[in-house]
Each structure stands twice: as structure tokens, then as C-alpha cells.
Protein backbone atom coordinates (compact mmCIF):
# COMPACT_ATOMS: atom_id res chain seq x y z
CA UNK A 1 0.00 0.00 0.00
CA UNK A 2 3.06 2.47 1.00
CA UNK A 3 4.50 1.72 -2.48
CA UNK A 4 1.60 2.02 -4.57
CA UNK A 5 0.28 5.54 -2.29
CA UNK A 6 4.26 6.67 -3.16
CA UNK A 7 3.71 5.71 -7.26
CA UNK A 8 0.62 7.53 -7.23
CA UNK A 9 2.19 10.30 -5.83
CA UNK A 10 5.23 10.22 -8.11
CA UNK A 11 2.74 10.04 -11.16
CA UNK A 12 0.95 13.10 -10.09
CA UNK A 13 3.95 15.13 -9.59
CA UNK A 14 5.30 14.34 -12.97
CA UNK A 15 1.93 14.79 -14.55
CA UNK A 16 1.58 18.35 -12.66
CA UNK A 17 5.23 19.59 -14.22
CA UNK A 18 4.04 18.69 -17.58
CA UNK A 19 1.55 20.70 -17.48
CA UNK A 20 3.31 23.66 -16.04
CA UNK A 21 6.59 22.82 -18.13
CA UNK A 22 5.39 23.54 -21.57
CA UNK A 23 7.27 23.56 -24.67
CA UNK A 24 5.40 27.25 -25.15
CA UNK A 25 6.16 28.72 -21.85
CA UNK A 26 9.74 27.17 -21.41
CA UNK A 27 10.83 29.26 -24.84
CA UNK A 28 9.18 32.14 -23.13
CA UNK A 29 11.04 31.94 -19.97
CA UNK A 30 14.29 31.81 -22.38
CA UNK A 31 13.15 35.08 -23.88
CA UNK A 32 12.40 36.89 -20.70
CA UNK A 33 15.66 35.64 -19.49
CA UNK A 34 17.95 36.98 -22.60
CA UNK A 35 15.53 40.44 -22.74
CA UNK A 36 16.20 40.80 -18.96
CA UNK A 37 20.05 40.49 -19.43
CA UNK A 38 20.11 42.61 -22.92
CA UNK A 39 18.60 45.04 -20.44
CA UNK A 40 20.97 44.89 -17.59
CA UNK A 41 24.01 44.81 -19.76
CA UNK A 42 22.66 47.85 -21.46
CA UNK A 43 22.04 50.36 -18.72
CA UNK A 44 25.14 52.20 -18.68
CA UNK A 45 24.83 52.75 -22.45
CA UNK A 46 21.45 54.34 -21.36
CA UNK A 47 22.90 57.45 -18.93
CA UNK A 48 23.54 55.10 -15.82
CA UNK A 49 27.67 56.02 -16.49
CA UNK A 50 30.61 58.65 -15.48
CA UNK A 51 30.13 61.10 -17.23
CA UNK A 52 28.49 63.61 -14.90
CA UNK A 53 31.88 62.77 -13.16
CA UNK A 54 33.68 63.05 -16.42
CA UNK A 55 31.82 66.58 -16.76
CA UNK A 56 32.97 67.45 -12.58
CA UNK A 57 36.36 67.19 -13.62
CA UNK A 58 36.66 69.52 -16.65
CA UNK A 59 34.60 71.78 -15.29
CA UNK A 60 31.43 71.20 -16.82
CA UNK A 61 32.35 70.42 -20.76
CA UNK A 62 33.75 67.33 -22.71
CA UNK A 63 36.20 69.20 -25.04
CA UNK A 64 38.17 67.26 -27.95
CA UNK A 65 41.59 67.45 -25.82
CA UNK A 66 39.81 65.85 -22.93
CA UNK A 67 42.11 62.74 -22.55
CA UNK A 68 40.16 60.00 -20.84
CA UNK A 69 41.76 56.67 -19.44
CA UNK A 70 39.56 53.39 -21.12
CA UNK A 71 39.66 51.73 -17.94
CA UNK A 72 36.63 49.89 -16.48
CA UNK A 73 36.19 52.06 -13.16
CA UNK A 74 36.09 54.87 -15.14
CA UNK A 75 33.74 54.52 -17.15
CA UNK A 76 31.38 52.18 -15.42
CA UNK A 77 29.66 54.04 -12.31
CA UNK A 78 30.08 51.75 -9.34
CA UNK A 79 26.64 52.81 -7.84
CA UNK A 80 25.41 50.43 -11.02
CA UNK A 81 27.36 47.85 -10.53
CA UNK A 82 26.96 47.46 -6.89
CA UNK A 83 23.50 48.37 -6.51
CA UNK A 84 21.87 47.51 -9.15
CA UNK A 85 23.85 44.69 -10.72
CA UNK A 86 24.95 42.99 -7.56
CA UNK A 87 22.43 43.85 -5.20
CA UNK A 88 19.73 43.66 -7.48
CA UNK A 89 20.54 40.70 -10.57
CA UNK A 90 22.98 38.45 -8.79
CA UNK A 91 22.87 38.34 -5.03
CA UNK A 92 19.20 37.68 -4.85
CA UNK A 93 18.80 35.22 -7.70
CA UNK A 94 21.67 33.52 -5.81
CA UNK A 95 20.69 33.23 -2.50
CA UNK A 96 16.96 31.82 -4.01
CA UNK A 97 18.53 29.52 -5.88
CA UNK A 98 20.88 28.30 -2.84
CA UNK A 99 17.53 27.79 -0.78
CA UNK A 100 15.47 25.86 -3.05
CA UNK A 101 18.81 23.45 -3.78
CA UNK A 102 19.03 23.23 -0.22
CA UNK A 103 15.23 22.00 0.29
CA UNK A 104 15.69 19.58 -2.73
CA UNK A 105 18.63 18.17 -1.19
CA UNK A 106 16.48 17.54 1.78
CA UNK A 107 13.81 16.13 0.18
CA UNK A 108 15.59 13.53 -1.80
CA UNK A 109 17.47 12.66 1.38
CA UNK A 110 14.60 12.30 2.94
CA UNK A 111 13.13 9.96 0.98
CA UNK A 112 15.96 7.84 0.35
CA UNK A 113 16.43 7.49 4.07
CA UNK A 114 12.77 5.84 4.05
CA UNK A 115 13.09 1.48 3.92
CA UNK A 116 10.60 0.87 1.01
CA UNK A 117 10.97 -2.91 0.43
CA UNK A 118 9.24 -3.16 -3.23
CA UNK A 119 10.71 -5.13 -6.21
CA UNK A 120 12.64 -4.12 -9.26
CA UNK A 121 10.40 -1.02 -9.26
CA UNK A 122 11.41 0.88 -6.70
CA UNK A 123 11.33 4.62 -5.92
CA UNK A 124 14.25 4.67 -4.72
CA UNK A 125 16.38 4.68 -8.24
CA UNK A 126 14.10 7.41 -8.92
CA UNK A 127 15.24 9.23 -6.09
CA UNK A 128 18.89 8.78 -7.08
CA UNK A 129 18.76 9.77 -10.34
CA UNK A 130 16.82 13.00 -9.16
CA UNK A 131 19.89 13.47 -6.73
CA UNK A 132 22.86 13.09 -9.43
CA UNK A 133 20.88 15.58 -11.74
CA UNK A 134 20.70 17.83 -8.60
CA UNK A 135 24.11 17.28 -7.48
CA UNK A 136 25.10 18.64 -11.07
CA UNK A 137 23.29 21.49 -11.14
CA UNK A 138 24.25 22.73 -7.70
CA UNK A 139 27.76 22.21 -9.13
CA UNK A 140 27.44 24.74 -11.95
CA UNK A 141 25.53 26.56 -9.03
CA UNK A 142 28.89 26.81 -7.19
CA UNK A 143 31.49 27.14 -10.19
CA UNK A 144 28.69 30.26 -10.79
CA UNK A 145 29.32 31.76 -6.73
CA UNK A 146 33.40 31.02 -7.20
CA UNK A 147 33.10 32.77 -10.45
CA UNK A 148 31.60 35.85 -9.53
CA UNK A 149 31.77 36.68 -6.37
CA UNK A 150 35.20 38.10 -5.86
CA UNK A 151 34.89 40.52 -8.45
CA UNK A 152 31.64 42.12 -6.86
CA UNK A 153 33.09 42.30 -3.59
CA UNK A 154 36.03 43.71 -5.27
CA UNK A 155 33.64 46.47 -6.45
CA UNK A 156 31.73 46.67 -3.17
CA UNK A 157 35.27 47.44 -1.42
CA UNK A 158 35.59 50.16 -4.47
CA UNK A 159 32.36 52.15 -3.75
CA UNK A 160 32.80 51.71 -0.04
CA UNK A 161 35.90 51.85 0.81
CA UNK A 162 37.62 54.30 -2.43
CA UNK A 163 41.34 54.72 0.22
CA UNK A 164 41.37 50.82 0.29
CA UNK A 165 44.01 49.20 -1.43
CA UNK A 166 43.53 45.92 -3.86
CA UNK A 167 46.26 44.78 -5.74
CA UNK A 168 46.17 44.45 -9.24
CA UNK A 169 47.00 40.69 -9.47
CA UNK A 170 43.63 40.15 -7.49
CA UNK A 171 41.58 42.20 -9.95
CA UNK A 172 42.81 40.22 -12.80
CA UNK A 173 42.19 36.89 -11.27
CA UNK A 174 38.93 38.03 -10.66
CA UNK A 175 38.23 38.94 -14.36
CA UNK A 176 39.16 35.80 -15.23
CA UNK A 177 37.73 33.99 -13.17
CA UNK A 178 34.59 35.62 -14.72
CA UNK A 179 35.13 35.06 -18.17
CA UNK A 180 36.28 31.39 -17.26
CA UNK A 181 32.72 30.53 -15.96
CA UNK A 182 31.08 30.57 -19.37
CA UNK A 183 34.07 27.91 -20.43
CA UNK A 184 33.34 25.70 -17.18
CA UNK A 185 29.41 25.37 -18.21
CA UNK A 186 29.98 22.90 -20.96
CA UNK A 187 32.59 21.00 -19.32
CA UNK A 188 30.19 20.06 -16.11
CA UNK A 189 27.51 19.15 -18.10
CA UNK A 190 29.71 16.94 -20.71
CA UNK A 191 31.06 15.04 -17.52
CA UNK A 192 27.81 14.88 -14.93
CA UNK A 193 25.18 14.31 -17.50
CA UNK A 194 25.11 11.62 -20.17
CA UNK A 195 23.17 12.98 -22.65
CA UNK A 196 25.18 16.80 -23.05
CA UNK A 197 28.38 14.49 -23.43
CA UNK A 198 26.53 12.64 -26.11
CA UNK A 199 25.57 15.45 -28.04
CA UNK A 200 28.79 17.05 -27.47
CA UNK A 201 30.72 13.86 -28.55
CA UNK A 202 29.04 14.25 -31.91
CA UNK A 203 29.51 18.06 -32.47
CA UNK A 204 33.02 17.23 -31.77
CA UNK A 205 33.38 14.77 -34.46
CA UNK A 206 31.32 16.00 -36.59
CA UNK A 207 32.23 19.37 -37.19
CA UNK A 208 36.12 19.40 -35.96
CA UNK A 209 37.21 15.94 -36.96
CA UNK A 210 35.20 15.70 -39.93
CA UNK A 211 33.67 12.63 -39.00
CA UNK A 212 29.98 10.97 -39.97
CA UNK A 213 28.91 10.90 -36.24
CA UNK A 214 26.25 7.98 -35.62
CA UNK A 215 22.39 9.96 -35.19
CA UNK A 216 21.90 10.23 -31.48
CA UNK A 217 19.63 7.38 -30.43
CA UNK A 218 16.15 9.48 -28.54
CA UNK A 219 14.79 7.32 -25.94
CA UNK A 220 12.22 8.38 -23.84
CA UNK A 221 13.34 10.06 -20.72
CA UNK A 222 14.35 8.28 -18.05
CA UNK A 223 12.88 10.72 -15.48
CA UNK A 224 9.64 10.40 -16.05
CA UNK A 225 9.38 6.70 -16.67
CA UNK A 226 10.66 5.56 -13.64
CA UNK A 227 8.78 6.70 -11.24
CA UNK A 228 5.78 4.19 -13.21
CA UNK A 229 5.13 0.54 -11.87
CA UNK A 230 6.61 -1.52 -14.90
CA UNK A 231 4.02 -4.08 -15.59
CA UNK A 232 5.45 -7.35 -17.09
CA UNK A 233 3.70 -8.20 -20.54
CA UNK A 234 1.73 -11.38 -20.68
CA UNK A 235 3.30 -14.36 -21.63
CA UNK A 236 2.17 -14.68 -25.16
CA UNK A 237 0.25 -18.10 -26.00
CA UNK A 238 1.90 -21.15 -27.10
CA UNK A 239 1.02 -21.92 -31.07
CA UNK A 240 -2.00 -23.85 -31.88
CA UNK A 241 -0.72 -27.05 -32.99
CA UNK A 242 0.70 -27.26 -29.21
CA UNK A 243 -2.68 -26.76 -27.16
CA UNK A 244 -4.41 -30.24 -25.97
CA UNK A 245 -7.69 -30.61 -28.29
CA UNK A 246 -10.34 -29.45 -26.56
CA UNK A 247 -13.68 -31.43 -26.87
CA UNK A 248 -17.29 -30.51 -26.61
CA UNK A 249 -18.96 -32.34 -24.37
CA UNK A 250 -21.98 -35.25 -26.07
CA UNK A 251 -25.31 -33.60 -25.40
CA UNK A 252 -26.93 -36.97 -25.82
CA UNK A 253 -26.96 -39.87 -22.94
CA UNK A 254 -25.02 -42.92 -22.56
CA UNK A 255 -26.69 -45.81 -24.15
CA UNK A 256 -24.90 -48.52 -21.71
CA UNK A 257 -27.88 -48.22 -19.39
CA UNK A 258 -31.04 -45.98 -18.11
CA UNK A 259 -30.66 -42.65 -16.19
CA UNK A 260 -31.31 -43.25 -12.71
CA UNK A 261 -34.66 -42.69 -11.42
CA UNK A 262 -36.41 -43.98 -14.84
CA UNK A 263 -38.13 -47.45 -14.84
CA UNK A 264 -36.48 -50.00 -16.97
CA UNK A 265 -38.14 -51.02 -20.49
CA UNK A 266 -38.89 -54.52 -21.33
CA UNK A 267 -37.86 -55.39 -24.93
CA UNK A 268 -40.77 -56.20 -27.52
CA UNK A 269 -40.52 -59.82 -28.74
């Protein structure tokens, strides 16, 4: 009863996310997502800049002879990138997303922790496969934090502290750092997830080895078939030539001698 209440459970869950987890609305999500960042990126380009600052310090005008440093600080107003790039775009996306990792984590320990005795269809693999996939997104979660991080505190110690000293070996590692988190993306999924390093093993030869790579095999996915109960088919019949002859049984009565309860006849001579 425990297994079959859990199943039913597992089926509804999957069945709910399909329905919110449209093809439609996923695309749309990816939209909002690139328009959002388009936006972000853009702001300085749209007056949030230096160059009321750059006006302060020639007293007002931006003449031709104006000799101006291309250097990221001076350009970029910190007051954007602390407050409303940090403070706003990553910090708070970033602590969410470290909160609801956290309660999946606990979830799937929690249920793995339960002793379900079933048969080959237990809940349990589902469970661990839910874990791994988890286990490699928090990754990229972390590589994402590592990434980032030092180079907005680096900026928060700009704004708030300007006398403070950071050397410049720090700064650069930080950029990097930066940069080097769009290169680390692929590489975690290639190695944590089966299918990315499939597809990736064929755009590889494909494209840079000039190889006919093999058409990737699509199978449905194994999340959401094994949380079913796998019913064994029935065993199909043997052929006809091997079943025992069945036979009708004779309406009519034996002739060896009367019924019982029926007189007996006397023969006619």
C-alpha cells in the first residue's frame, strides 16, 4: 500500500510539471531571461555612467583634448554595478537559488532514508537519479558563486571603501575567473550528464574531426518513466498445434444403461 500511495504520488507530480513545463512557456522563460540580461548589460549605455563625473572634472564640458583613461572604473559608475547589478541581478537570484537546492537536497534525502521494500520497481532509483541531476546542477551553481563573487566584492570594497588598497593581481584573477565561468558550463555538463556528453561527442566529431557521427539514439526520458510501476507483458500463448484438443462435451446420454430414477423397459418380442 506504501509503495503504490508513493507511485501515485510520483505520477501526479510528474503529470503536474508537464503541465506547467510547456514547450510554449519554457521558450518564453528563455526570452524573458535573454531580454532581462540585454537590459541589464545595457544600462550604462542608457545614462547610468561617469560622465556627470567626467563633466565634474573639466569643469562642466567634454572638449576634444579631454584625454580619458579606457579603464573599467572609469567609465562604469560603481553605484550600477553594486546596486543595481549585484544587489539587485545576482545576489538575490543567488541566494533563491541556494535555498530551493538546499530544500531539494532535503527532500531527496529524505526519501531515500525511508526502507521501502518493493521489487525491481522501486522509488528509490528514482530518487537517485533525481539526486545526481541535482548534485550537477548545484555544481554549476557553485562554479557560478566562485566565479563571480570576488569581483563584486572587489567592487563593493571600491564604492565603499575608495582609500582601500587591492592589488592588481587580485583584480585580474577576478576577471578571469569571470570570463572562465562561461568555459566551465559545458565542461560540467559533458562530464555529470550523459546525454550533453553525447551530443557534445558528436559536435566534436562531426564538425572538428570531420567525422559521420552515428544519429543520437532518442529514448524516452528516463525521469519520467521511472517513477511508473513496470508491468510485465503477458506471456504470449503457445502456437496452436501445441494446445491439448479441446472437446465438446456429447449432449446426448449414454446408451450402456437408463438414467437413474427412470423405470427399466422390457424389450418387444
Amino acid at each position: 500500500m506504501l509503495f503504490g500511495e508513493q507511485s501515485r504520488t510520483y505520477k501526479t507530480c510528474i503529470e503536474c510539471y508537464k503541465r506547467v513545463v510547456t514547450q510554449r512557456r519554457a521558450g518564453v522563460a528563455v526570452v524573458v531571461c535573454w531580454t532581462v540580461a540585454f537590459l541589464v548589460g545595457l544600462t550604462p549605455m542608457l545614462g547610468w555612467n561617469n560622465l556627470q563625473n567626467l563633466r565634474r572634472r573639466s569643469n562642466g564640458s567634454l572638449s576634444d583634448d579631454l584625454v580619458i583613461t579606457c579603464q573599467f572604473e572609469n567609465v562604469i559608475s560603481m553605484d550600477y554595478m553594486v546596486y543595481f547589478n549585484f544587489f539587485g541581478w545576482v545576489l538575490p537570484p543567488l541566494v533563491l537559488m541556494l535555498a530551493i537546492y538546499t530544500e531539494i537536497f532535503y527532500m531527496i534525502h529524505k526519501q531515500l532514508n525511508k526502507k521501502v521494500t518493493t521489487s525491481h520497481t522501486d522509488p528509490n532509483k528514482y530518487y537517485d537519479k533525481e539526486l545526481k541531476l541535482a548534485k550537477s546542477l548545484a555544481l554549476v551553481l557553485f562554479l557560478f558563486a566562485v566565479s563571480w563573487l570576488p569581483l563584486h566584492i572587489m567592487n563593493c570594497i571600491t564604492l565603499f571603501c575608495p582609500g582601500c588598497h587591492k592589488p592588481m593581481y587580485l583584480i585580474y584573477i577576478a576577471i578571469l575567473l569571470t570570463h572562465g565561468n562561461s568555459a566551465v558550463n559545458p565542461i560540467v555538463y559533458a562530464f555529470r550528464i550523459k546525454k550533453f556528453r553525447t551530443a557534445f561527442l558528436k559536435i566534436w566529431k562531426q564538425y572538428f574531426c570531420c567525422k559521420q557521427a552515428p544519429p543520437i539514439e532518442s529514448h524516452p526520458s528516463d525521469r519520467l518513466k521511472n517513477h511508473e510501476v513496470s508491468v510485465a507483458p503477458p506471456s504470449p500463448l503457445p502456437p496452436p498445434e501445441t494446445l491439448p484438443a479441446l472437446t465438446e462435451p456429447d449432449p446426448t446420454p449414454p446408451q450402456n444403461g437408463p438414467e437413474p430414477g427412470q423405470p427399466l423397459e422390457q424389450n418387444n418380442v
